[in-house]
C-alpha atoms as a PDB file:
ATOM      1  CA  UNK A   1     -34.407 -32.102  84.784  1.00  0.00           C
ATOM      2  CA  UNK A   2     -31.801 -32.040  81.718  1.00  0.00           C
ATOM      3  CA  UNK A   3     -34.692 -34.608  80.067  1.00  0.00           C
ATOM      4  CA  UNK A   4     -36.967 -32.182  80.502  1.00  0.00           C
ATOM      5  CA  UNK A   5     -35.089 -29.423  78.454  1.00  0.00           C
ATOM      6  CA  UNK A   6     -33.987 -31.058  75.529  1.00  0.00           C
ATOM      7  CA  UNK A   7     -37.088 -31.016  73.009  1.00  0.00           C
ATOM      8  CA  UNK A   8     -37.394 -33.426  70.573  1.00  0.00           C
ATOM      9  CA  UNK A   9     -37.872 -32.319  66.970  1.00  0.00           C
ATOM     10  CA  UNK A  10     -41.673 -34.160  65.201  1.00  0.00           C
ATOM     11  CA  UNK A  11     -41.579 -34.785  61.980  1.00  0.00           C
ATOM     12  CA  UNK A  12     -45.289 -33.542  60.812  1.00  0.00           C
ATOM     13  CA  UNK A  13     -46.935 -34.238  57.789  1.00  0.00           C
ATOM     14  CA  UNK A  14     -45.390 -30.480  56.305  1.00  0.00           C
ATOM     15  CA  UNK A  15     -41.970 -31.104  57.043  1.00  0.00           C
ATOM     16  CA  UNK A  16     -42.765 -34.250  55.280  1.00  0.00           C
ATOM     17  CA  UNK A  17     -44.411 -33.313  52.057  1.00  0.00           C
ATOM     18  CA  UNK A  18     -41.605 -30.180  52.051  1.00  0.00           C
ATOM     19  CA  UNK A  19     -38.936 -32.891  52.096  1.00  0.00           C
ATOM     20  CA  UNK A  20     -40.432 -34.898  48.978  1.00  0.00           C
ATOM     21  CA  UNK A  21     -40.806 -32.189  47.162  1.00  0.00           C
ATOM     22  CA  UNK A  22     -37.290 -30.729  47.507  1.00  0.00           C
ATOM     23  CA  UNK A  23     -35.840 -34.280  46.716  1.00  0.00           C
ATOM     24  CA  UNK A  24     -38.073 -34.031  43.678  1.00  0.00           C
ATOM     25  CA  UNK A  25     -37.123 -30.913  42.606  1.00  0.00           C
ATOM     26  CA  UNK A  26     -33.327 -31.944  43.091  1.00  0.00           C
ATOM     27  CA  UNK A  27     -34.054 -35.106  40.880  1.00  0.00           C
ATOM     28  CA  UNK A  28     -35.387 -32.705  37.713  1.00  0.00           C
ATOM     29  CA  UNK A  29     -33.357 -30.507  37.773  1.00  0.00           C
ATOM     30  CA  UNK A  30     -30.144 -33.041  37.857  1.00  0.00           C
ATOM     31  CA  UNK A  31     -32.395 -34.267  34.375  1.00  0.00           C
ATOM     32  CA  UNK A  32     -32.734 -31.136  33.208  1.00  0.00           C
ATOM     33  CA  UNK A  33     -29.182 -30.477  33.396  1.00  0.00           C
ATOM     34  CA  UNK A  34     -28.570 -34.144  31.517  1.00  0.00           C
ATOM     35  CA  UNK A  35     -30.881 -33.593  28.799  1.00  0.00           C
ATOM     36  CA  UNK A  36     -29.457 -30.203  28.092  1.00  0.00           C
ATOM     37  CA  UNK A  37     -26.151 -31.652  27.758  1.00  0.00           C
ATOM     38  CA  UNK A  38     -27.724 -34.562  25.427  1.00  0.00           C
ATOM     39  CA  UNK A  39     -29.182 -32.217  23.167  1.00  0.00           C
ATOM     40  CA  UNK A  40     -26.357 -29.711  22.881  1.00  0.00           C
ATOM     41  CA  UNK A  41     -23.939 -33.004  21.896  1.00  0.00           C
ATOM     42  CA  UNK A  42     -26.592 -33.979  19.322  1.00  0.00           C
ATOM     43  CA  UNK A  43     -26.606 -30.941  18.006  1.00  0.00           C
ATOM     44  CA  UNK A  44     -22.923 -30.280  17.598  1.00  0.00           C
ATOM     45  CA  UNK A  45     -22.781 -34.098  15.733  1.00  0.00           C
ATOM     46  CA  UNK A  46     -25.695 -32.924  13.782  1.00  0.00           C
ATOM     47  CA  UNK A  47     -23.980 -29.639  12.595  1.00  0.00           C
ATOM     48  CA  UNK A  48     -20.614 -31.143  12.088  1.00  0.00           C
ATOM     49  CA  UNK A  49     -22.540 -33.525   9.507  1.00  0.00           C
ATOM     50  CA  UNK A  50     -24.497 -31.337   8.239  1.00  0.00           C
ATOM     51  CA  UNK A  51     -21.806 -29.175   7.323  1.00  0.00           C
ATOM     52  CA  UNK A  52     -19.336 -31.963   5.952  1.00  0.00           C
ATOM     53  CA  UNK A  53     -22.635 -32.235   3.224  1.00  0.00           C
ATOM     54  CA  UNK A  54     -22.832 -29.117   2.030  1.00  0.00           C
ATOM     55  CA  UNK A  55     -19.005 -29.392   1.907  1.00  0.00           C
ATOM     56  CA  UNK A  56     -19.341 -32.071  -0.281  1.00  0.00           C
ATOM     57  CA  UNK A  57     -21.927 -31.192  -2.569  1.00  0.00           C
ATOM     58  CA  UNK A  58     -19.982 -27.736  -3.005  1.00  0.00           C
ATOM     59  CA  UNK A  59     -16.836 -29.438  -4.623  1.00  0.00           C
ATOM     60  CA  UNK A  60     -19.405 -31.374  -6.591  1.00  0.00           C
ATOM     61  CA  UNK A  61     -20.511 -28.723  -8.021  1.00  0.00           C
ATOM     62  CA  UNK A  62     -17.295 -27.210  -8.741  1.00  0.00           C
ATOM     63  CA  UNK A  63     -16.388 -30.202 -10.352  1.00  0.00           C
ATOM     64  CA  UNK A  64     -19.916 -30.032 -12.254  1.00  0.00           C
ATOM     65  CA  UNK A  65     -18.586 -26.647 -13.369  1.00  0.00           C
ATOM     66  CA  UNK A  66     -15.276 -28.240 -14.642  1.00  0.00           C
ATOM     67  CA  UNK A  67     -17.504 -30.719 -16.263  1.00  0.00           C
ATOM     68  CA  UNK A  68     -19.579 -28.288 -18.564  1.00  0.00           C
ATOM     69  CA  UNK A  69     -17.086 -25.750 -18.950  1.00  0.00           C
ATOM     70  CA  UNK A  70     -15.096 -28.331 -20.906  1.00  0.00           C
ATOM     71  CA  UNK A  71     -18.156 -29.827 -22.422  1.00  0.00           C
ATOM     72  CA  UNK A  72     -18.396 -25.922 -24.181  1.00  0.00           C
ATOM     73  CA  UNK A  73     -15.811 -26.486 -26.537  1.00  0.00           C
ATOM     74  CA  UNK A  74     -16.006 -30.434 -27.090  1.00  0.00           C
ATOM     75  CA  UNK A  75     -16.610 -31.456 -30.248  1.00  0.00           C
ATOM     76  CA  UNK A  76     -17.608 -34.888 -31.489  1.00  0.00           C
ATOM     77  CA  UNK A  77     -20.395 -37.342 -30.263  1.00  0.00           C
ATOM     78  CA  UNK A  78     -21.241 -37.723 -26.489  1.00  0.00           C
ATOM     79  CA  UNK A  79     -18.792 -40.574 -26.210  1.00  0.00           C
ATOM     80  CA  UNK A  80     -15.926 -38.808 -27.480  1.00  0.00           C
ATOM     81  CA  UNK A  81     -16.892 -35.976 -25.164  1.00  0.00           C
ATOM     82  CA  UNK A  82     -17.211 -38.172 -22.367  1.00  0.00           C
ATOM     83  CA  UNK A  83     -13.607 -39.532 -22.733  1.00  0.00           C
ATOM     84  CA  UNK A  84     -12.083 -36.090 -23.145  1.00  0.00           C
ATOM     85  CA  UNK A  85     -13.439 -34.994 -19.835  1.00  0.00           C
ATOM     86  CA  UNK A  86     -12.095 -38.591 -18.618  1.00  0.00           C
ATOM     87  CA  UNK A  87      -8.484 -37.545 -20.257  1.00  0.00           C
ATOM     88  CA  UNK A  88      -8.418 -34.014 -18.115  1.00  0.00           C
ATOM     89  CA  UNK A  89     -10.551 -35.160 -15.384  1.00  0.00           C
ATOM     90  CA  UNK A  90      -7.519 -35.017 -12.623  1.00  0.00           C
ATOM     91  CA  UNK A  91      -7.116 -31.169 -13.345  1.00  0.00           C
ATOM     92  CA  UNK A  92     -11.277 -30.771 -12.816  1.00  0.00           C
ATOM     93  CA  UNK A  93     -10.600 -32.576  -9.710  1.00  0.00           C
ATOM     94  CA  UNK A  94      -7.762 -30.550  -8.692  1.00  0.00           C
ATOM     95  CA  UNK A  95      -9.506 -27.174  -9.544  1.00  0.00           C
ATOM     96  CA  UNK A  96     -12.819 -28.473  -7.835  1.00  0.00           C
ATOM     97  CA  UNK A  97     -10.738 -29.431  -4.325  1.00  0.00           C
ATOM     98  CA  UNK A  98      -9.159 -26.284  -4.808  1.00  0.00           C
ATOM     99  CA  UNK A  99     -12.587 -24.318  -4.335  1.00  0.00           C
ATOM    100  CA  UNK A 100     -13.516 -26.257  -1.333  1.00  0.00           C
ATOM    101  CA  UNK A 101     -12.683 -25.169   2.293  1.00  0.00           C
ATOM    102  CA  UNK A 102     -11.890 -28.753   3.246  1.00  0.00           C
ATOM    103  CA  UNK A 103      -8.655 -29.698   1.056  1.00  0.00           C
ATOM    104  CA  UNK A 104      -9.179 -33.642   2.258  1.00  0.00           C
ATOM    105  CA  UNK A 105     -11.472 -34.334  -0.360  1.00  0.00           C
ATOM    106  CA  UNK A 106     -10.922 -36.709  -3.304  1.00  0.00           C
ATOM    107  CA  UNK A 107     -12.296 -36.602  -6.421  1.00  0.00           C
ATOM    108  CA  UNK A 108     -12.722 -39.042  -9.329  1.00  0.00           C
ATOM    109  CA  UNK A 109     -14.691 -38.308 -12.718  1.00  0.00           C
ATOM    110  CA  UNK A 110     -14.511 -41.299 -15.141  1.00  0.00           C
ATOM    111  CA  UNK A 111     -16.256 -41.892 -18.307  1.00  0.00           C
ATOM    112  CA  UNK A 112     -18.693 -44.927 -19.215  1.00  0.00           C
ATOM    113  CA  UNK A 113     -19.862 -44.266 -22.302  1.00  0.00           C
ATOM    114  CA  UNK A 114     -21.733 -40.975 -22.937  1.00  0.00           C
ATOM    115  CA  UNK A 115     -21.953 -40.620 -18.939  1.00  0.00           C
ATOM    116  CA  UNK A 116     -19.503 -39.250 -17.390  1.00  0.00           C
ATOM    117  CA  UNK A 117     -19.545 -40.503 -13.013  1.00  0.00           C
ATOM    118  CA  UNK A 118     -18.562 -37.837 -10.467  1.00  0.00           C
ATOM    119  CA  UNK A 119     -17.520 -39.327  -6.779  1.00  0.00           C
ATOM    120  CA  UNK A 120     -16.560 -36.955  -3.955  1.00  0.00           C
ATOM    121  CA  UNK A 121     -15.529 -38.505  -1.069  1.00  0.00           C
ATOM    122  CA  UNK A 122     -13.941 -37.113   2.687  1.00  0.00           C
ATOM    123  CA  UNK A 123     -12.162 -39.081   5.014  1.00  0.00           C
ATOM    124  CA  UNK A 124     -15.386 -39.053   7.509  1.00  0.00           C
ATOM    125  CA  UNK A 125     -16.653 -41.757   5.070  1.00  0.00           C
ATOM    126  CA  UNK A 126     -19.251 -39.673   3.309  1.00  0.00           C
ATOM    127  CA  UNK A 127     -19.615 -40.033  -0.716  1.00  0.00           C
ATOM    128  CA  UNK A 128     -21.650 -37.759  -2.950  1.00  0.00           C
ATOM    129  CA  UNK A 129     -22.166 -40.241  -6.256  1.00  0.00           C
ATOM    130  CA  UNK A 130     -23.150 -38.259  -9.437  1.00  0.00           C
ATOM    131  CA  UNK A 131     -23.481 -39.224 -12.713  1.00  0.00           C
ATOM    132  CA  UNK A 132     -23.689 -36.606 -15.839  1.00  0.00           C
ATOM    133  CA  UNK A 133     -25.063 -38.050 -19.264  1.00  0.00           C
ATOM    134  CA  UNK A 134     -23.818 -36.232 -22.084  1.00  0.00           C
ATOM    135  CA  UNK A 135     -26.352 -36.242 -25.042  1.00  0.00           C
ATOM    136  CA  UNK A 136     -25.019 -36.114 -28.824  1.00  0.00           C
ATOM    137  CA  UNK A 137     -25.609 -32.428 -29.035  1.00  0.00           C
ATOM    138  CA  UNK A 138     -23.030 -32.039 -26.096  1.00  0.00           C
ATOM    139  CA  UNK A 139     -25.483 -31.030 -23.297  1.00  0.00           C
ATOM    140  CA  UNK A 140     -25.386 -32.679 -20.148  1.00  0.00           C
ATOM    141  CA  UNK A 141     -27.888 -33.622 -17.668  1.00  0.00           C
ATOM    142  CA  UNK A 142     -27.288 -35.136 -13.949  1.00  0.00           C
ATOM    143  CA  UNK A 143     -29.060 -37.970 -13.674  1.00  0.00           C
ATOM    144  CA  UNK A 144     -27.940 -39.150 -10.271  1.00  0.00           C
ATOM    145  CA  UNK A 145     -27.227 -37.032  -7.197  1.00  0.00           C
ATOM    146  CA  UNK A 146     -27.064 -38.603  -4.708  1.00  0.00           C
ATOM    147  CA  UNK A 147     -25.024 -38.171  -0.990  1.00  0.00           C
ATOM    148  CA  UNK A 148     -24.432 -41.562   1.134  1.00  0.00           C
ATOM    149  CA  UNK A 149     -22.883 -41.999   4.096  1.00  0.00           C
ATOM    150  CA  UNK A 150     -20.565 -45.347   5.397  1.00  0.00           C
ATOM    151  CA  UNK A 151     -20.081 -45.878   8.890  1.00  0.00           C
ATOM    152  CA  UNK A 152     -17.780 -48.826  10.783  1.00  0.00           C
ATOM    153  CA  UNK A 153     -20.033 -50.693  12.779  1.00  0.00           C
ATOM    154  CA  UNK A 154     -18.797 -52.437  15.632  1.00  0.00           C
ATOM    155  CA  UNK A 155     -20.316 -55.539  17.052  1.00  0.00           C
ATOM    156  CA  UNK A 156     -20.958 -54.959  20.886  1.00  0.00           C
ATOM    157  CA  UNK A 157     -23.413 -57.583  21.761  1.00  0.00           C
ATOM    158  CA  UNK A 158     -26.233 -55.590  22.533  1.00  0.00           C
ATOM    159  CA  UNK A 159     -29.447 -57.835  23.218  1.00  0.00           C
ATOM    160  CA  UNK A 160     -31.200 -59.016  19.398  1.00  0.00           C
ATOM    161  CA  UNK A 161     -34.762 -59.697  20.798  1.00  0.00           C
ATOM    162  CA  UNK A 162     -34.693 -63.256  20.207  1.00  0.00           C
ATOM    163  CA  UNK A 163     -33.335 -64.108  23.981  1.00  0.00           C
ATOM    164  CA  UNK A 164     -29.756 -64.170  22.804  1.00  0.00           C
ATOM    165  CA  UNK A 165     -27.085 -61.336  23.051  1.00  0.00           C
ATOM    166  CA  UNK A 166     -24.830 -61.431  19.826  1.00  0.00           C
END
Protein backbone atom coordinates (compact mmCIF):
# COMPACT_ATOMS: atom_id res chain seq x y z
CA UNK A 1 0.00 0.00 0.00
CA UNK A 2 2.95 2.58 0.90
CA UNK A 3 4.04 1.70 -3.06
CA UNK A 4 1.01 2.75 -4.04
CA UNK A 5 1.25 6.33 -2.46
CA UNK A 6 4.48 7.48 -3.30
CA UNK A 7 4.18 8.97 -7.00
CA UNK A 8 6.93 9.08 -9.06
CA UNK A 9 7.87 12.39 -10.67
CA UNK A 10 8.07 11.98 -15.23
CA UNK A 11 10.26 13.91 -16.73
CA UNK A 12 8.13 15.16 -19.98
CA UNK A 13 9.35 16.69 -22.90
CA UNK A 14 8.45 20.49 -21.05
CA UNK A 15 10.25 19.94 -18.03
CA UNK A 16 12.87 19.00 -20.45
CA UNK A 17 13.12 21.78 -22.94
CA UNK A 18 12.49 24.24 -19.58
CA UNK A 19 15.66 22.69 -18.16
CA UNK A 20 17.89 23.42 -21.40
CA UNK A 21 16.86 26.53 -21.64
CA UNK A 22 17.53 27.68 -18.06
CA UNK A 23 21.07 26.02 -18.29
CA UNK A 24 21.37 28.14 -21.41
CA UNK A 25 20.36 31.14 -20.09
CA UNK A 26 22.76 30.54 -16.99
CA UNK A 27 25.67 29.92 -19.56
CA UNK A 28 25.08 33.69 -21.29
CA UNK A 29 24.64 35.37 -18.86
CA UNK A 30 27.95 33.98 -16.90
CA UNK A 31 29.46 35.41 -20.69
CA UNK A 32 27.82 38.34 -20.50
CA UNK A 33 29.13 39.07 -17.20
CA UNK A 34 32.89 38.03 -18.65
CA UNK A 35 32.78 40.10 -21.60
CA UNK A 36 31.64 43.08 -19.63
CA UNK A 37 34.50 42.73 -17.44
CA UNK A 38 36.87 42.27 -20.69
CA UNK A 39 35.76 45.33 -22.15
CA UNK A 40 35.71 47.56 -19.10
CA UNK A 41 39.69 46.34 -18.51
CA UNK A 42 40.34 47.24 -22.17
CA UNK A 43 39.01 50.24 -21.80
CA UNK A 44 40.70 51.43 -18.65
CA UNK A 45 44.32 50.22 -20.53
CA UNK A 46 43.06 52.08 -23.47
CA UNK A 47 42.40 55.37 -21.50
CA UNK A 48 45.43 55.12 -19.34
CA UNK A 49 47.39 55.16 -22.83
CA UNK A 50 45.60 57.33 -24.34
CA UNK A 51 46.04 59.77 -21.78
CA UNK A 52 49.92 59.18 -21.16
CA UNK A 53 49.85 60.58 -25.21
CA UNK A 54 48.30 63.54 -24.91
CA UNK A 55 50.54 63.90 -21.81
CA UNK A 56 53.32 63.63 -23.88
CA UNK A 57 52.62 65.58 -26.78
CA UNK A 58 51.56 68.47 -24.24
CA UNK A 59 55.19 68.87 -22.81
CA UNK A 60 56.20 68.68 -26.44
CA UNK A 61 54.63 71.39 -27.15
CA UNK A 62 55.68 73.31 -24.27
CA UNK A 63 59.00 72.57 -25.14
CA UNK A 64 58.07 73.65 -28.89
CA UNK A 65 57.11 76.90 -27.18
CA UNK A 66 60.57 77.15 -25.43
CA UNK A 67 61.93 76.38 -28.79
CA UNK A 68 60.46 79.45 -30.77
CA UNK A 69 60.27 81.75 -28.03
CA UNK A 70 64.07 81.66 -28.00
CA UNK A 71 64.29 81.38 -31.71
CA UNK A 72 62.51 85.28 -31.44
CA UNK A 73 65.49 86.91 -30.45
CA UNK A 74 68.31 84.62 -32.09
CA UNK A 75 70.37 86.15 -34.29
CA UNK A 76 72.80 84.62 -36.74
CA UNK A 77 72.33 81.73 -39.35
CA UNK A 78 70.12 78.63 -38.55
CA UNK A 79 73.14 76.79 -37.26
CA UNK A 80 74.14 79.25 -34.83
CA UNK A 81 70.51 79.37 -33.76
CA UNK A 82 70.31 75.81 -33.51
CA UNK A 83 73.29 75.58 -31.05
CA UNK A 84 72.01 78.39 -28.85
CA UNK A 85 68.80 76.57 -28.23
CA UNK A 86 71.24 73.41 -27.70
CA UNK A 87 73.30 75.74 -25.02
CA UNK A 88 69.84 76.58 -22.93
CA UNK A 89 68.03 73.56 -23.92
CA UNK A 90 68.03 72.01 -20.12
CA UNK A 91 66.07 75.19 -18.88
CA UNK A 92 63.36 74.58 -22.05
CA UNK A 93 63.25 71.18 -20.71
CA UNK A 94 62.83 72.15 -17.23
CA UNK A 95 60.13 74.85 -18.01
CA UNK A 96 58.36 72.33 -20.49
CA UNK A 97 58.20 69.38 -17.52
CA UNK A 98 57.18 72.05 -15.40
CA UNK A 99 53.84 72.63 -17.48
CA UNK A 100 53.04 69.02 -17.58
CA UNK A 101 50.81 67.22 -14.97
CA UNK A 102 53.10 64.20 -15.02
CA UNK A 103 56.58 65.54 -13.52
CA UNK A 104 58.29 61.93 -14.69
CA UNK A 105 58.96 63.09 -17.97
CA UNK A 106 62.41 63.69 -19.52
CA UNK A 107 63.29 65.87 -21.99
CA UNK A 108 66.25 66.28 -24.37
CA UNK A 109 66.55 69.01 -27.27
CA UNK A 110 69.93 68.76 -29.10
CA UNK A 111 71.11 70.46 -32.12
CA UNK A 112 72.35 68.77 -35.53
CA UNK A 113 72.96 71.33 -37.64
CA UNK A 114 70.13 73.79 -38.46
CA UNK A 115 67.64 71.10 -36.82
CA UNK A 116 67.17 71.19 -33.65
CA UNK A 117 65.64 67.16 -32.19
CA UNK A 118 63.02 67.23 -29.42
CA UNK A 119 62.58 63.66 -27.42
CA UNK A 120 59.99 63.33 -24.65
CA UNK A 121 60.01 60.31 -23.02
CA UNK A 122 57.90 58.71 -19.62
CA UNK A 123 58.89 55.89 -17.73
CA UNK A 124 55.86 53.72 -19.38
CA UNK A 125 58.31 53.51 -22.35
CA UNK A 126 56.51 55.89 -24.65
CA UNK A 127 58.72 58.53 -26.80
CA UNK A 128 57.34 61.45 -28.77
CA UNK A 129 60.49 62.11 -31.41
CA UNK A 130 60.36 65.65 -32.99
CA UNK A 131 62.59 67.34 -34.99
CA UNK A 132 62.41 71.36 -35.69
CA UNK A 133 64.49 72.71 -38.78
CA UNK A 134 65.43 76.13 -38.37
CA UNK A 135 65.70 77.98 -41.79
CA UNK A 136 68.34 80.97 -42.25
CA UNK A 137 65.69 83.55 -41.68
CA UNK A 138 65.20 81.98 -38.11
CA UNK A 139 61.75 80.34 -38.66
CA UNK A 140 61.22 76.94 -37.74
CA UNK A 141 59.22 74.21 -39.09
CA UNK A 142 58.55 70.55 -37.46
CA UNK A 143 59.37 68.22 -39.73
CA UNK A 144 58.91 65.08 -37.69
CA UNK A 145 56.23 64.37 -35.09
CA UNK A 146 56.03 61.52 -34.38
CA UNK A 147 54.81 59.35 -30.91
CA UNK A 148 56.24 55.58 -30.56
CA UNK A 149 55.75 53.32 -28.11
CA UNK A 150 58.49 50.38 -26.65
CA UNK A 151 57.23 47.54 -24.90
CA UNK A 152 59.37 44.44 -23.06
CA UNK A 153 58.38 41.46 -24.70
CA UNK A 154 58.66 38.35 -22.97
CA UNK A 155 59.17 35.04 -24.62
CA UNK A 156 56.40 32.57 -23.33
CA UNK A 157 56.40 29.87 -25.85
CA UNK A 158 53.20 30.32 -27.28
CA UNK A 159 52.66 27.93 -30.41
CA UNK A 160 54.57 29.70 -33.91
CA UNK A 161 52.43 27.79 -36.53
CA UNK A 162 55.15 25.82 -37.85
CA UNK A 163 54.40 22.67 -35.34
CA UNK A 164 56.93 23.90 -32.84
CA UNK A 165 56.30 25.96 -29.58
CA UNK A 166 59.27 28.51 -29.10
Amino acid sequence: MAAQNAKSVRIGPISLLTLISVLLLAVLAMLCVTTSNAADAMSRRQSASVTGTYELESCGQAALAGIDEHLKGATGNASTAAADIEAVGSSIAADAVATCKDKNLTVDISAQDADIVLTVSDSDGHRLDARVTVSDNLTHSITQWKVTSTHESEQQGLWSGNGSSN
